[in-house]
PDB file of N, CA and C in Angstrom:
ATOM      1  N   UNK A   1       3.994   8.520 -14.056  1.00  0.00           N
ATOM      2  CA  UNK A   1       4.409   9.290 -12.907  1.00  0.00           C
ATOM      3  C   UNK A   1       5.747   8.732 -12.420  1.00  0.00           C
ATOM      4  N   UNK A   2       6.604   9.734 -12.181  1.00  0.00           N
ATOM      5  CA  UNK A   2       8.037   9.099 -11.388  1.00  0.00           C
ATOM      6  C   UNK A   2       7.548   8.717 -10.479  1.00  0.00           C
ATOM      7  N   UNK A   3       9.045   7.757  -9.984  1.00  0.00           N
ATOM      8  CA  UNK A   3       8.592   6.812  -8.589  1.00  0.00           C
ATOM      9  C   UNK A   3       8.771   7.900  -7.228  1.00  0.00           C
ATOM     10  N   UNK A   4       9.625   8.985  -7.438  1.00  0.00           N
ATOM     11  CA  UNK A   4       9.730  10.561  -6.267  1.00  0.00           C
ATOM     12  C   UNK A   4       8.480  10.728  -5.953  1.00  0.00           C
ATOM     13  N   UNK A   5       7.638  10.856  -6.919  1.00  0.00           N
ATOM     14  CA  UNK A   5       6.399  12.100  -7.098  1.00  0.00           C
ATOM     15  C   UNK A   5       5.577  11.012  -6.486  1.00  0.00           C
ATOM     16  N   UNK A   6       5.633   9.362  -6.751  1.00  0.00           N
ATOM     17  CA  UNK A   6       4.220   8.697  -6.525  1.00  0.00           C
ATOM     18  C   UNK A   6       4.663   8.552  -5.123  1.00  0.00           C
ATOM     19  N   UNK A   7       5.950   8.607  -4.952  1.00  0.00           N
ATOM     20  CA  UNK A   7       5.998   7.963  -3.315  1.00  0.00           C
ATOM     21  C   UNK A   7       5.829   9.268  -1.877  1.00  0.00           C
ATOM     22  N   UNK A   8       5.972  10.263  -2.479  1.00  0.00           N
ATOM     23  CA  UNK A   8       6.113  11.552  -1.719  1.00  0.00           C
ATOM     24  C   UNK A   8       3.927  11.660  -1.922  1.00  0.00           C
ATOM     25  N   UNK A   9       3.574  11.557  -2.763  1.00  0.00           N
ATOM     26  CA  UNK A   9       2.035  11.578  -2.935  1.00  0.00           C
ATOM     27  C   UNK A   9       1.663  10.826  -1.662  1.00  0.00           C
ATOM     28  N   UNK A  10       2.264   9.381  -1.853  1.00  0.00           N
ATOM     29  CA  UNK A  10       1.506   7.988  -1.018  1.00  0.00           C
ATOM     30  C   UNK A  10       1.565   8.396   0.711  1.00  0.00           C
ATOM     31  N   UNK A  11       2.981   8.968   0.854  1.00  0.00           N
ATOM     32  CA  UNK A  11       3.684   9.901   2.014  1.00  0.00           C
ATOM     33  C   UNK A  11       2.583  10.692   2.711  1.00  0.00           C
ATOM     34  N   UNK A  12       2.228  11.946   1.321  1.00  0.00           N
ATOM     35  CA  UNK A  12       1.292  12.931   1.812  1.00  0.00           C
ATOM     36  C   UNK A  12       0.341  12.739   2.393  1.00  0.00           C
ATOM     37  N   UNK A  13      -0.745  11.283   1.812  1.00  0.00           N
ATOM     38  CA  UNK A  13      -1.881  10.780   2.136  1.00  0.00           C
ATOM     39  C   UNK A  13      -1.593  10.104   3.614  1.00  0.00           C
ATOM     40  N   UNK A  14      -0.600   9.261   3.782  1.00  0.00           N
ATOM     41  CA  UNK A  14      -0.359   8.763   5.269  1.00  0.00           C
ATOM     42  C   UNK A  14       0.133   9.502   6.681  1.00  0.00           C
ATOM     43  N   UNK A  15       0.166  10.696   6.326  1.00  0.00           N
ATOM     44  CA  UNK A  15       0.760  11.573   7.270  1.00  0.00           C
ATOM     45  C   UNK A  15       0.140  12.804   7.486  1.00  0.00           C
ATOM     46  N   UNK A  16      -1.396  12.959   6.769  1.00  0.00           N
ATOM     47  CA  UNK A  16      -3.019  12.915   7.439  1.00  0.00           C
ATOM     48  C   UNK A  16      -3.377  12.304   8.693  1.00  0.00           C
ATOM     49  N   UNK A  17      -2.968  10.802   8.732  1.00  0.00           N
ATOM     50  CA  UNK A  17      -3.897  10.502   9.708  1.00  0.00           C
ATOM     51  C   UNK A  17      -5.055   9.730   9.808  1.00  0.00           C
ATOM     52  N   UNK A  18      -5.738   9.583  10.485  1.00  0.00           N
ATOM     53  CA  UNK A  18      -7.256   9.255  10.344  1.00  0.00           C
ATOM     54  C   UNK A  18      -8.231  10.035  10.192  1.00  0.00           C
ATOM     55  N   UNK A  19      -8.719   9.752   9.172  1.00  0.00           N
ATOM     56  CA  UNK A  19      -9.510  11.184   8.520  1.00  0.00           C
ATOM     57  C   UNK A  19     -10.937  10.467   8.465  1.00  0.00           C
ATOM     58  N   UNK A  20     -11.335   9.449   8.624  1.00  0.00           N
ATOM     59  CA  UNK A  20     -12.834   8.508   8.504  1.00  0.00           C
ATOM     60  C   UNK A  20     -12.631   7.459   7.465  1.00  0.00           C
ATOM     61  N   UNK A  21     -13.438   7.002   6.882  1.00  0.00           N
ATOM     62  CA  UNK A  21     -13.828   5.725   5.605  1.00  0.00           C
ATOM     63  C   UNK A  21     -14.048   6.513   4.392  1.00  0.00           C
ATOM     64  N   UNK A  22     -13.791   6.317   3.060  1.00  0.00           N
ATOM     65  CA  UNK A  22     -13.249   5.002   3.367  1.00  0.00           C
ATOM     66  C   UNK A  22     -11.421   5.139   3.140  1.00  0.00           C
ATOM     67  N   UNK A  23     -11.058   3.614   4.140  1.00  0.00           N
ATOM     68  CA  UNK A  23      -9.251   3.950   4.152  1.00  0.00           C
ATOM     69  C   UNK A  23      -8.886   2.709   3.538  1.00  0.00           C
ATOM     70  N   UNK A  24      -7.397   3.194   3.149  1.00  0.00           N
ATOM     71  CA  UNK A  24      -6.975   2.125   2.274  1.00  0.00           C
ATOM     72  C   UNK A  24      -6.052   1.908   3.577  1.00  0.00           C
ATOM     73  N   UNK A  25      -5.548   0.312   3.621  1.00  0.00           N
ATOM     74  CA  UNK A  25      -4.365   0.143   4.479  1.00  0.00           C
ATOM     75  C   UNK A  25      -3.194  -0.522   3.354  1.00  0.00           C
ATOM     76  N   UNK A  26      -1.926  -0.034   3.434  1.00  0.00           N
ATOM     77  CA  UNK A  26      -1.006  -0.783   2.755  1.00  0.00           C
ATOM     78  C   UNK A  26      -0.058  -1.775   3.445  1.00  0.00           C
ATOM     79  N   UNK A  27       0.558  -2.450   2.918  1.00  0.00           N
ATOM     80  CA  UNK A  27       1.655  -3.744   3.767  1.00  0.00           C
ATOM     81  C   UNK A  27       2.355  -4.141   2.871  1.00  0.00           C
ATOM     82  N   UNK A  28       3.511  -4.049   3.138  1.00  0.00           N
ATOM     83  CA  UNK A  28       4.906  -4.950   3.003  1.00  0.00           C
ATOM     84  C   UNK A  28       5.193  -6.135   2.927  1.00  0.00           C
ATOM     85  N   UNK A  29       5.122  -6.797   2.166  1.00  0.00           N
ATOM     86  CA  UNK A  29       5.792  -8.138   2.361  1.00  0.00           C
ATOM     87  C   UNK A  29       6.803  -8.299   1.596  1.00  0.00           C
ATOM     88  N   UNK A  30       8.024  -9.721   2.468  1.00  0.00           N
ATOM     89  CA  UNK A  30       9.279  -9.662   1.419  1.00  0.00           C
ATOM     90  C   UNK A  30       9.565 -10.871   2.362  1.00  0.00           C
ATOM     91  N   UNK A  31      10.772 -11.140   1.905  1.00  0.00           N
ATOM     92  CA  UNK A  31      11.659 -12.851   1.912  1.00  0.00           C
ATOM     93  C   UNK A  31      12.490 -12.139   3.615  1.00  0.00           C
ATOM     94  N   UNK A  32      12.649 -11.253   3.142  1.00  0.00           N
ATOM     95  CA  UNK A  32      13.654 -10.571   4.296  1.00  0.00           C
ATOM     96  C   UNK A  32      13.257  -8.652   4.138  1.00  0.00           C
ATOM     97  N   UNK A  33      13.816  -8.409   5.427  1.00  0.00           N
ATOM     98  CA  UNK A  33      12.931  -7.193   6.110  1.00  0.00           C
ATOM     99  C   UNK A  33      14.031  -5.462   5.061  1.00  0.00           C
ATOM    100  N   UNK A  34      14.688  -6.303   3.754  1.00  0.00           N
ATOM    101  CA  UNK A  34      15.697  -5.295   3.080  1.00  0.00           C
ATOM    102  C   UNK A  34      14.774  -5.146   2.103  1.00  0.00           C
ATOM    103  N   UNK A  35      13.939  -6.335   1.201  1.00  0.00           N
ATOM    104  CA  UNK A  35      13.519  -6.296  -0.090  1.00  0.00           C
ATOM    105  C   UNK A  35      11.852  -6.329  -0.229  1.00  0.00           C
ATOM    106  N   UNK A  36      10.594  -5.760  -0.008  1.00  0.00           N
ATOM    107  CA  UNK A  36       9.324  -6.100  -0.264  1.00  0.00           C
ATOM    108  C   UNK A  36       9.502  -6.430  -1.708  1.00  0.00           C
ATOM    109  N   UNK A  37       8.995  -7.458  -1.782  1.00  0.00           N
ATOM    110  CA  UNK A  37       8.389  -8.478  -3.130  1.00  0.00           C
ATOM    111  C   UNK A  37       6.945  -8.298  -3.555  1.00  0.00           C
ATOM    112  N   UNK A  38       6.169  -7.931  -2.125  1.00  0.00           N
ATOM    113  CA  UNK A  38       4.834  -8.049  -2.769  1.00  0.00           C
ATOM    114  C   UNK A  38       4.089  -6.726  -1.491  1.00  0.00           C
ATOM    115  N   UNK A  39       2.846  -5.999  -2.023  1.00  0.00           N
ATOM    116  CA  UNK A  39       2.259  -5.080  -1.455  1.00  0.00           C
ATOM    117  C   UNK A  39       0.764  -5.841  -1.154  1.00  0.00           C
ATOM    118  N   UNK A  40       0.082  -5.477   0.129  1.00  0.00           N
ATOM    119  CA  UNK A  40      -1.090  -6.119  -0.331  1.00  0.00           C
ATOM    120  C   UNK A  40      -1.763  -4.595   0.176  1.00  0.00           C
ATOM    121  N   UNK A  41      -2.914  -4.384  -0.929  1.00  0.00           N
ATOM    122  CA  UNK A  41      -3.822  -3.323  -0.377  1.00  0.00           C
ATOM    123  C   UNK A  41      -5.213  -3.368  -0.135  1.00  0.00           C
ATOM    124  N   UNK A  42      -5.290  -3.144   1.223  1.00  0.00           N
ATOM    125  CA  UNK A  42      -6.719  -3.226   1.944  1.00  0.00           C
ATOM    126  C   UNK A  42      -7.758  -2.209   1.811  1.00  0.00           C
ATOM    127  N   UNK A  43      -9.403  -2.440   1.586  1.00  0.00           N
ATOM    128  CA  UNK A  43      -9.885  -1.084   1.420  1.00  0.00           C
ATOM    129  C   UNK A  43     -10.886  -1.368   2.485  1.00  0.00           C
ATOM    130  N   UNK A  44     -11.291  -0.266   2.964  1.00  0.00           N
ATOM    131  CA  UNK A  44     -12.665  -0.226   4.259  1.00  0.00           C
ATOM    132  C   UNK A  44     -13.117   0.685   3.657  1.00  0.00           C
ATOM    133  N   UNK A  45     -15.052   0.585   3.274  1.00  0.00           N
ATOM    134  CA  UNK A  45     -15.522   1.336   2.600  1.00  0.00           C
ATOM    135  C   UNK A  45     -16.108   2.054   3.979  1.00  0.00           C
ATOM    136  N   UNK A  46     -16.662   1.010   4.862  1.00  0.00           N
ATOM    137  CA  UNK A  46     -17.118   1.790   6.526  1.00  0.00           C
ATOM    138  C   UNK A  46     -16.929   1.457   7.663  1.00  0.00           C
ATOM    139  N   UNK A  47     -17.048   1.982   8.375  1.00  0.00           N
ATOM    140  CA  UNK A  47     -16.706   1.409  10.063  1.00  0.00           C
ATOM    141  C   UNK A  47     -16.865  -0.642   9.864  1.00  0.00           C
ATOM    142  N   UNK A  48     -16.658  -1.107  10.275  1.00  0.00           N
ATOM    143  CA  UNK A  48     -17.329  -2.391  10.644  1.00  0.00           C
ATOM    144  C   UNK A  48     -17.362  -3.442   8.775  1.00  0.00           C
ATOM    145  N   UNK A  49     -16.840  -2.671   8.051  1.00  0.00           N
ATOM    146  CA  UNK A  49     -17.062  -3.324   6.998  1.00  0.00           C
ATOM    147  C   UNK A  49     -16.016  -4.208   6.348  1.00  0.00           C
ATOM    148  N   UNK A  50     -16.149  -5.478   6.016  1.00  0.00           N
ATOM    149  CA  UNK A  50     -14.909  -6.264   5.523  1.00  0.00           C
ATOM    150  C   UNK A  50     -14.235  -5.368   4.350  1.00  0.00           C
ATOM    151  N   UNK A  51     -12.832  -5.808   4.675  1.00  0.00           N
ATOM    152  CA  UNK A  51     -11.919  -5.427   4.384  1.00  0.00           C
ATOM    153  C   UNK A  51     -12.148  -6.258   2.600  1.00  0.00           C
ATOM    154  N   UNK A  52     -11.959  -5.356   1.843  1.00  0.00           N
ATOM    155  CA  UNK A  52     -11.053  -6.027   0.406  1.00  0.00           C
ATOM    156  C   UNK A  52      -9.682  -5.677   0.224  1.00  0.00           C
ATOM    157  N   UNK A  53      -9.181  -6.797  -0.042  1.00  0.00           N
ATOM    158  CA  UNK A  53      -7.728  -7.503  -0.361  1.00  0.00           C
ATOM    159  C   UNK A  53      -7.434  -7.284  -1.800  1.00  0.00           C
ATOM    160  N   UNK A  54      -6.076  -6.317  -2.310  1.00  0.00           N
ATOM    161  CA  UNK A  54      -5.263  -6.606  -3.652  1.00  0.00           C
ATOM    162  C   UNK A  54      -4.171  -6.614  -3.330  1.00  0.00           C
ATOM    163  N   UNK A  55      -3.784  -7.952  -4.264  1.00  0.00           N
ATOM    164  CA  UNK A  55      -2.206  -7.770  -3.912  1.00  0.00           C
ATOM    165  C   UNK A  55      -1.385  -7.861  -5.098  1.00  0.00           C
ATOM    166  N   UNK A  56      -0.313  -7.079  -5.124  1.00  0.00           N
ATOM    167  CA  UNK A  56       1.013  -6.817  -6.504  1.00  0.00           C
ATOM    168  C   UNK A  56       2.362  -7.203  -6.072  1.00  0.00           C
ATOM    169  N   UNK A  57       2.768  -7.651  -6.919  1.00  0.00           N
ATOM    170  CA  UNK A  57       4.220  -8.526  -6.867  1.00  0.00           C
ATOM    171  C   UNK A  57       5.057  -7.936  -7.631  1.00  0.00           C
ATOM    172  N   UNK A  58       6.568  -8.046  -7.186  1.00  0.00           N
ATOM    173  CA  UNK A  58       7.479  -7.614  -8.208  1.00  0.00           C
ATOM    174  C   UNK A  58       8.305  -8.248  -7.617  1.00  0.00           C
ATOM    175  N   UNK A  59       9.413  -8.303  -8.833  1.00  0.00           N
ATOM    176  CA  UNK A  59      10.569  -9.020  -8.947  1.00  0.00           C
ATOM    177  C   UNK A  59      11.728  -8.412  -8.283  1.00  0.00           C
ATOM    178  N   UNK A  60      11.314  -7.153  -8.038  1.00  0.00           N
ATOM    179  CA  UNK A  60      11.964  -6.135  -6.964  1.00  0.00           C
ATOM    180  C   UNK A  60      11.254  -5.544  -5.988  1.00  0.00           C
ATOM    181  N   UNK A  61      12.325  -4.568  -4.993  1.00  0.00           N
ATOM    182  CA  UNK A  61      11.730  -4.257  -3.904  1.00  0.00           C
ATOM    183  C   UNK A  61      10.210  -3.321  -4.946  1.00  0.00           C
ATOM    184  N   UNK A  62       9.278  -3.572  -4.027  1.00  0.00           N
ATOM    185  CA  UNK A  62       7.915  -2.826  -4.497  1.00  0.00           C
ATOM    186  C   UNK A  62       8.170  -1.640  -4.159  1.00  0.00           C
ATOM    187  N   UNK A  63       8.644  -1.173  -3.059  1.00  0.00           N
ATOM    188  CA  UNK A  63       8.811   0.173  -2.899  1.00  0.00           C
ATOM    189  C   UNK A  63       9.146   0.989  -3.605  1.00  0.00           C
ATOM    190  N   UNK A  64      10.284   0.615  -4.083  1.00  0.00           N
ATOM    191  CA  UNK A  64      11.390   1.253  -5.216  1.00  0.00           C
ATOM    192  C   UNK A  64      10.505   0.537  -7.014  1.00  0.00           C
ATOM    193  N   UNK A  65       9.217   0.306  -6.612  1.00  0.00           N
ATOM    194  CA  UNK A  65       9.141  -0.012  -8.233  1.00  0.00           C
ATOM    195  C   UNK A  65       7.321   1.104  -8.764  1.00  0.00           C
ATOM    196  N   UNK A  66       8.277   1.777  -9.335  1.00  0.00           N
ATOM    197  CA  UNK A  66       7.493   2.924 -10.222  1.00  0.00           C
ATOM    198  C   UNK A  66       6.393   2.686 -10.414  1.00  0.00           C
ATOM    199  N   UNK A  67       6.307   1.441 -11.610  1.00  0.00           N
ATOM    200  CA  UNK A  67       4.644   1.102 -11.796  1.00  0.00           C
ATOM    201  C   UNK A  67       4.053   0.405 -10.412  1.00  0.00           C
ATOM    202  N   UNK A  68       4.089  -0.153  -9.487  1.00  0.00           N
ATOM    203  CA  UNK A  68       3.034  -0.297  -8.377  1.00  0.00           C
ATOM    204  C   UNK A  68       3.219   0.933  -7.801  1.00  0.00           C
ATOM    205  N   UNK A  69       4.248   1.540  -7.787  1.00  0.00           N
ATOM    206  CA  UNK A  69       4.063   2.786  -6.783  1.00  0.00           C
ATOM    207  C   UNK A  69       3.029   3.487  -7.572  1.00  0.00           C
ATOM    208  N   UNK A  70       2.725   3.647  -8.661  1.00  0.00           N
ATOM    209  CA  UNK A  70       1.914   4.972  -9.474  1.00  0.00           C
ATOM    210  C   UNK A  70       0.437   4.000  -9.728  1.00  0.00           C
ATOM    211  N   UNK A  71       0.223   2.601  -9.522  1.00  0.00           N
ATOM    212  CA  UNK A  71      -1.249   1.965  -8.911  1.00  0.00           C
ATOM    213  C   UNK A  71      -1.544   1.940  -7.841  1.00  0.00           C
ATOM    214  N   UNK A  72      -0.685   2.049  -6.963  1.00  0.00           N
ATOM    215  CA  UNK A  72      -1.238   2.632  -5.650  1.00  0.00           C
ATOM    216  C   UNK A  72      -1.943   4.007  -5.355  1.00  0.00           C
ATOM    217  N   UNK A  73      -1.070   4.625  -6.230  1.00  0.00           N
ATOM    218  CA  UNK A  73      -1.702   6.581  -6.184  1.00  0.00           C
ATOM    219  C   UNK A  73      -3.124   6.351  -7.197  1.00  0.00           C
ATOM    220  N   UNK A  74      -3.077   5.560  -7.961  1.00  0.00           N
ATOM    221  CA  UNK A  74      -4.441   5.427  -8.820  1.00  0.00           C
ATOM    222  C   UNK A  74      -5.441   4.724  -7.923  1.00  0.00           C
ATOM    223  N   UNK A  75      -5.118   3.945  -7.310  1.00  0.00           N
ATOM    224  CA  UNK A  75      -6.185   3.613  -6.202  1.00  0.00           C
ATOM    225  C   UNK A  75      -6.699   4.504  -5.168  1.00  0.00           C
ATOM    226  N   UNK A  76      -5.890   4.972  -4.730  1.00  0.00           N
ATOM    227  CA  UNK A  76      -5.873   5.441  -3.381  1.00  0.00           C
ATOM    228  C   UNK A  76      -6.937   6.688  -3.984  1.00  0.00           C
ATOM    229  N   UNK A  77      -7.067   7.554  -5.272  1.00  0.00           N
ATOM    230  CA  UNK A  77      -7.437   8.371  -5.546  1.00  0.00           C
ATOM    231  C   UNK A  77      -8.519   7.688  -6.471  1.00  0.00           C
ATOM    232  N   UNK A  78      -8.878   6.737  -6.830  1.00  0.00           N
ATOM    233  CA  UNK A  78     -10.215   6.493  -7.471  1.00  0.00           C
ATOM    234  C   UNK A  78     -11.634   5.740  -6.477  1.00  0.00           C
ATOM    235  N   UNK A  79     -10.619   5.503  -4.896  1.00  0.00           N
ATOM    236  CA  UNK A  79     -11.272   4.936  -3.695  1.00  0.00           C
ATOM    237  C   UNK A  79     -11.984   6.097  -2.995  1.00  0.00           C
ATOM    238  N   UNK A  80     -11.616   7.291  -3.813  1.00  0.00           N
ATOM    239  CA  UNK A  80     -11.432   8.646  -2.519  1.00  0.00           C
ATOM    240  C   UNK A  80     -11.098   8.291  -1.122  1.00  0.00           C
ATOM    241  N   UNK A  81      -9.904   7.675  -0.862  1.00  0.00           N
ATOM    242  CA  UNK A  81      -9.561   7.485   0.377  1.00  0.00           C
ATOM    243  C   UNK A  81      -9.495   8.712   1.326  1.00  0.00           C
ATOM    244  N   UNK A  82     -10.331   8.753   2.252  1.00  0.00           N
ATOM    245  CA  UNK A  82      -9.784   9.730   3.223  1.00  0.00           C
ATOM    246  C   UNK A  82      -8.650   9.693   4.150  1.00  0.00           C
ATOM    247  N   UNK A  83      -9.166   8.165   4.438  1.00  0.00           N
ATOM    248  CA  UNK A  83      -7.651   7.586   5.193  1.00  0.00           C
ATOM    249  C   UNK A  83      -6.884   6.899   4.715  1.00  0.00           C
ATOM    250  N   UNK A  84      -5.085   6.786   4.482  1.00  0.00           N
ATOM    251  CA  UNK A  84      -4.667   5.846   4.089  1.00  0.00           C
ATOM    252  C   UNK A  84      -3.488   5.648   5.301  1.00  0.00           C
ATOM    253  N   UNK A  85      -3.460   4.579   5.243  1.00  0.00           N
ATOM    254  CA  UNK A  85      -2.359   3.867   6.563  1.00  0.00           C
ATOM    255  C   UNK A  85      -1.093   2.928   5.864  1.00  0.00           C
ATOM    256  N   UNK A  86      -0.343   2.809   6.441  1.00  0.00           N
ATOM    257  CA  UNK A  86       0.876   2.453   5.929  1.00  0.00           C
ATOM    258  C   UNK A  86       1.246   1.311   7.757  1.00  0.00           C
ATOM    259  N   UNK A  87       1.315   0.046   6.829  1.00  0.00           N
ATOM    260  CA  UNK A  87       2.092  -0.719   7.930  1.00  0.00           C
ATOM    261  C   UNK A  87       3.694  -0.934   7.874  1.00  0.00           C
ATOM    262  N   UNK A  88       3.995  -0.254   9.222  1.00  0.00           N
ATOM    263  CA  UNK A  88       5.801  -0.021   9.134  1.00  0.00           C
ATOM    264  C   UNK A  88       6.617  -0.804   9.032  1.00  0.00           C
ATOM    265  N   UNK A  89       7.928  -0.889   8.428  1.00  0.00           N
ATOM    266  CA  UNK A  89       8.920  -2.091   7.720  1.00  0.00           C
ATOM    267  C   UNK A  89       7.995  -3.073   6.829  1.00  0.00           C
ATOM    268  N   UNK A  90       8.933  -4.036   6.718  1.00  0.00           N
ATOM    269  CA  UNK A  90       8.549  -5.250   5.985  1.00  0.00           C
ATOM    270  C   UNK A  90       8.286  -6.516   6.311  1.00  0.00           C
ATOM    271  N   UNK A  91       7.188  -7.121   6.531  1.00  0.00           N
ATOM    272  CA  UNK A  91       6.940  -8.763   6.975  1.00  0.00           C
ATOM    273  C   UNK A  91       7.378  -8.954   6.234  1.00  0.00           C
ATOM    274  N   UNK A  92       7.750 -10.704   6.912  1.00  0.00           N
ATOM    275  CA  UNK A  92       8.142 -11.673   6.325  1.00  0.00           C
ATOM    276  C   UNK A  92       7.236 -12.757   5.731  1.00  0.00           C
ATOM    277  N   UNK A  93       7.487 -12.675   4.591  1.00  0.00           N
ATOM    278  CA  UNK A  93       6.233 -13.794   3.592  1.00  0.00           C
ATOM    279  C   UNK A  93       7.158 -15.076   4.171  1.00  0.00           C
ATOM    280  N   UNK A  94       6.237 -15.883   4.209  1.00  0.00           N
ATOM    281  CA  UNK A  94       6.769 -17.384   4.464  1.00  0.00           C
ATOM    282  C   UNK A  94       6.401 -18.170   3.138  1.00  0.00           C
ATOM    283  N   UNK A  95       7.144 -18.924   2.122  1.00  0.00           N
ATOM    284  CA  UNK A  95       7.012 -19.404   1.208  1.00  0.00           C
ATOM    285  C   UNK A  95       6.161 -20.581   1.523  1.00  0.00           C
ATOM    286  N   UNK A  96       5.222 -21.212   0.631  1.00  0.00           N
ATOM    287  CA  UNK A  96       4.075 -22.277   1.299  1.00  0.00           C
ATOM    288  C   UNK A  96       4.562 -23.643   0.409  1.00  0.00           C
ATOM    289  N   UNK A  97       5.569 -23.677  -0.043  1.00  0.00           N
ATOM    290  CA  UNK A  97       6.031 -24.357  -0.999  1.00  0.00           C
ATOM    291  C   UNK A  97       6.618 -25.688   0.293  1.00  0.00           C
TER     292      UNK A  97
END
């Protein structure tokens, strides 16, 4: 899938709304608030239920990178997400080094 088509998809799903469980939440992370390095994606299967954590890295901004953008649309659609949420801009990862 082009990176247009997966990111205008990811778009479509976040600009639903809150639609019930289960929702995926997505996040940004990067060195600085220009480049995400890494995505982490959250799933809630129900109200009150812990959250599961995946997270993908790239050597570039994630946004702009095709293959996580087109595993995100494979998630988001094998979760049957009703809701998906998008957290706005980019945190800052703090290196633990």
């Amino acid at each position: 899938m082009n990176l247009d088509k997966a990111k205008k998809r990811i778009a479509k799903h976040i600009n639903k709304g809150f639609d019930g469980y289960p929702q995926i939440t997505l996040a940004y992370f990067g060195a600085n608030a220009d480049c995400a390095t890494e995505v982490v994606v959250q799933f809630v299967a129900e109200a009150g239920a812990p959250a599961q954590e995946q997270r993908f890295a790239s050597k570039q901004d994630a946004r702009q990178d095709e293959t996580i953008q087109s595993v995100l649309i494979k998630i988001i659609e094998r979760a049957a997400a009703r809701t998906v949420m998008e957290v706005p801009g980019v945190a800052l990862k703090l290196d633990s080094a």
